[in-house]
C-alpha atoms as a PDB file:
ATOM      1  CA  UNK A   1      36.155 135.729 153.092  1.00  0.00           C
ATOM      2  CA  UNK A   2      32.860 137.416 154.240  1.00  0.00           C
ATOM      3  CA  UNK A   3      32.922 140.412 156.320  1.00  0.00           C
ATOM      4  CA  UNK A   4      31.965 140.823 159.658  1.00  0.00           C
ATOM      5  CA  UNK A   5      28.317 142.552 160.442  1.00  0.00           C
ATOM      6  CA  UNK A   6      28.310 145.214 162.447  1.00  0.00           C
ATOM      7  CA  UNK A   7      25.452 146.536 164.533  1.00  0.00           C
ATOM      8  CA  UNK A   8      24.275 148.974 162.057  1.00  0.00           C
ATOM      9  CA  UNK A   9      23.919 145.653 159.460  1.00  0.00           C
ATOM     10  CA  UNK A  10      22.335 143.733 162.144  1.00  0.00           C
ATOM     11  CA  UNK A  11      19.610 146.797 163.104  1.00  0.00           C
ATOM     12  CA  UNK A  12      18.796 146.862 159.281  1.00  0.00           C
ATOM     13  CA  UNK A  13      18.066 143.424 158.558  1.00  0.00           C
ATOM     14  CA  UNK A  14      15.820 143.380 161.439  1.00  0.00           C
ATOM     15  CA  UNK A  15      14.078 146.153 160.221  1.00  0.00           C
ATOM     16  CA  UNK A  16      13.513 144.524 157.215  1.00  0.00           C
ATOM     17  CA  UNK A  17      12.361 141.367 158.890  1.00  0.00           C
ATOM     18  CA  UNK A  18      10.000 143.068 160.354  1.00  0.00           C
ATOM     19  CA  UNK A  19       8.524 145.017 157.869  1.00  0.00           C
ATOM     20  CA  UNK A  20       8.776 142.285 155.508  1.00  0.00           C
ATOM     21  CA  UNK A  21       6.970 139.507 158.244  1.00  0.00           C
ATOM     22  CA  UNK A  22       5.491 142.195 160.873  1.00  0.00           C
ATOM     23  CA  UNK A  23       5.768 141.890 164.392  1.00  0.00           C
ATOM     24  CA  UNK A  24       2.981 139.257 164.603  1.00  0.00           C
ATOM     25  CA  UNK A  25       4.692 136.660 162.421  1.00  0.00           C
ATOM     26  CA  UNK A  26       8.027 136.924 163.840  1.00  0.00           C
ATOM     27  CA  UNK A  27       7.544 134.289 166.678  1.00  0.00           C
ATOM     28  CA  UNK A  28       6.566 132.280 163.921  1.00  0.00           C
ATOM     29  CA  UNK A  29       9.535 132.768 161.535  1.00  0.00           C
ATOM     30  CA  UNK A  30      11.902 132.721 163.978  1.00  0.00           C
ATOM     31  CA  UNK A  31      11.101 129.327 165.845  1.00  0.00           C
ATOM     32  CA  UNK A  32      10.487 127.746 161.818  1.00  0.00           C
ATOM     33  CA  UNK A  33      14.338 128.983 161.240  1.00  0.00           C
ATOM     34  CA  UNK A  34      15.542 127.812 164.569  1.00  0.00           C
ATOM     35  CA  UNK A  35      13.410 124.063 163.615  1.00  0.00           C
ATOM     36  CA  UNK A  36      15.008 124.248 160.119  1.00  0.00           C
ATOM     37  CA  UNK A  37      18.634 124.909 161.376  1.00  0.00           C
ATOM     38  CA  UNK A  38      18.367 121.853 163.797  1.00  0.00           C
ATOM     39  CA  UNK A  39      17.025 119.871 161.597  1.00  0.00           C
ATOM     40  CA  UNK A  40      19.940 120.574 159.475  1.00  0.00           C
ATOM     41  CA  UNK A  41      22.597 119.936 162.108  1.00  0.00           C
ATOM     42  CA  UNK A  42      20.818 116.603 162.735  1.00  0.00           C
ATOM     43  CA  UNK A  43      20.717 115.623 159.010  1.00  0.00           C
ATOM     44  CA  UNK A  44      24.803 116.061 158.618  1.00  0.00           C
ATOM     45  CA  UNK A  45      25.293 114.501 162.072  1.00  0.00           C
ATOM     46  CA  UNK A  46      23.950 111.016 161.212  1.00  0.00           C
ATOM     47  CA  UNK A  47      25.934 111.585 157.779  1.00  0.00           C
ATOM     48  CA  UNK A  48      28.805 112.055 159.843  1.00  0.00           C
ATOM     49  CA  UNK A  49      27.827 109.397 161.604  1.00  0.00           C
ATOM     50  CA  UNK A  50      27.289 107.031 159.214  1.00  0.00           C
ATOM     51  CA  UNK A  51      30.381 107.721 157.089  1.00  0.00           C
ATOM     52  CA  UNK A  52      32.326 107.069 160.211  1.00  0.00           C
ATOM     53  CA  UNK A  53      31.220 104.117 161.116  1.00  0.00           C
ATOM     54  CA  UNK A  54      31.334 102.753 157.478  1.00  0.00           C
ATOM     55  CA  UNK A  55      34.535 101.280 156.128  1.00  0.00           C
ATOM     56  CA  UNK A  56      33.434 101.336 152.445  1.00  0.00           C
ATOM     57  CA  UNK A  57      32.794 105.022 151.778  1.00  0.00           C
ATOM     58  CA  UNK A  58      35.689 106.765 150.859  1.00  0.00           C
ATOM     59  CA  UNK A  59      36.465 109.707 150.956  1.00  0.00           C
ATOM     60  CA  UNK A  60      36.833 111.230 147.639  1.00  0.00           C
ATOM     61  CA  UNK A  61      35.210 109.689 144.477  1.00  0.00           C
ATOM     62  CA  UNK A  62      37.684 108.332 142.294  1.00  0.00           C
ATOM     63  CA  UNK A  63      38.285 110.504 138.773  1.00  0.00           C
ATOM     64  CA  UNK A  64      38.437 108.658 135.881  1.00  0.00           C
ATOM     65  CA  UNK A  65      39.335 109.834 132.409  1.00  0.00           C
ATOM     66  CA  UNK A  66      37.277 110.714 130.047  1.00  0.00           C
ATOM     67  CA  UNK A  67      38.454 107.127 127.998  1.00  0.00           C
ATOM     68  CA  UNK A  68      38.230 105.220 130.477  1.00  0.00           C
ATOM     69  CA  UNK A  69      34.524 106.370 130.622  1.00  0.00           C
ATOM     70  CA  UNK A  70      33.861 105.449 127.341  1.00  0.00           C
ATOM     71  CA  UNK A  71      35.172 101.936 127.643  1.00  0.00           C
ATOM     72  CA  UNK A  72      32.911 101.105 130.781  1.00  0.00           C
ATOM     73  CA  UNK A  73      29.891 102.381 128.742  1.00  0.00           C
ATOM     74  CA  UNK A  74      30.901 100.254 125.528  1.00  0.00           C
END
């Protein structure tokens, strides 16, 4: 589905990162993406978490027609 990137790829988005952020910033940038990406696995974790350990949530949200829509509403 996506293709690999190759070291060439790699090399130019780093140039890019650094000429978009400069060498001075990129301490900075990088720790706030490493913060943001933990934060992130921690976030779907307890979801995980939580959906596991909770009986009522299914899986999958029930589809209902568009009538039968209508008559809950009316």
């Amino acid at each position: 589905m996506f293709p690999t990137l190759g070291i060439g790829e790699l090399l130019l988005v780093l140039a890019l990162v650094l000429l978009l952020f400069g060498p001075g910033k990129l301490p900075q940038v990088a720790q706030s993406l490493g913060e943001a990406v933990n934060r992130f696995r921690n976030g779907t974790s307890k979801v995980t978490d939580v959906k596991a350990s909770d009986p009522k949530i299914s899986e999958a949200p029930s589809k209902a027609s568009a009538s039968d829509t209508i008559s809950q509403i009316e």
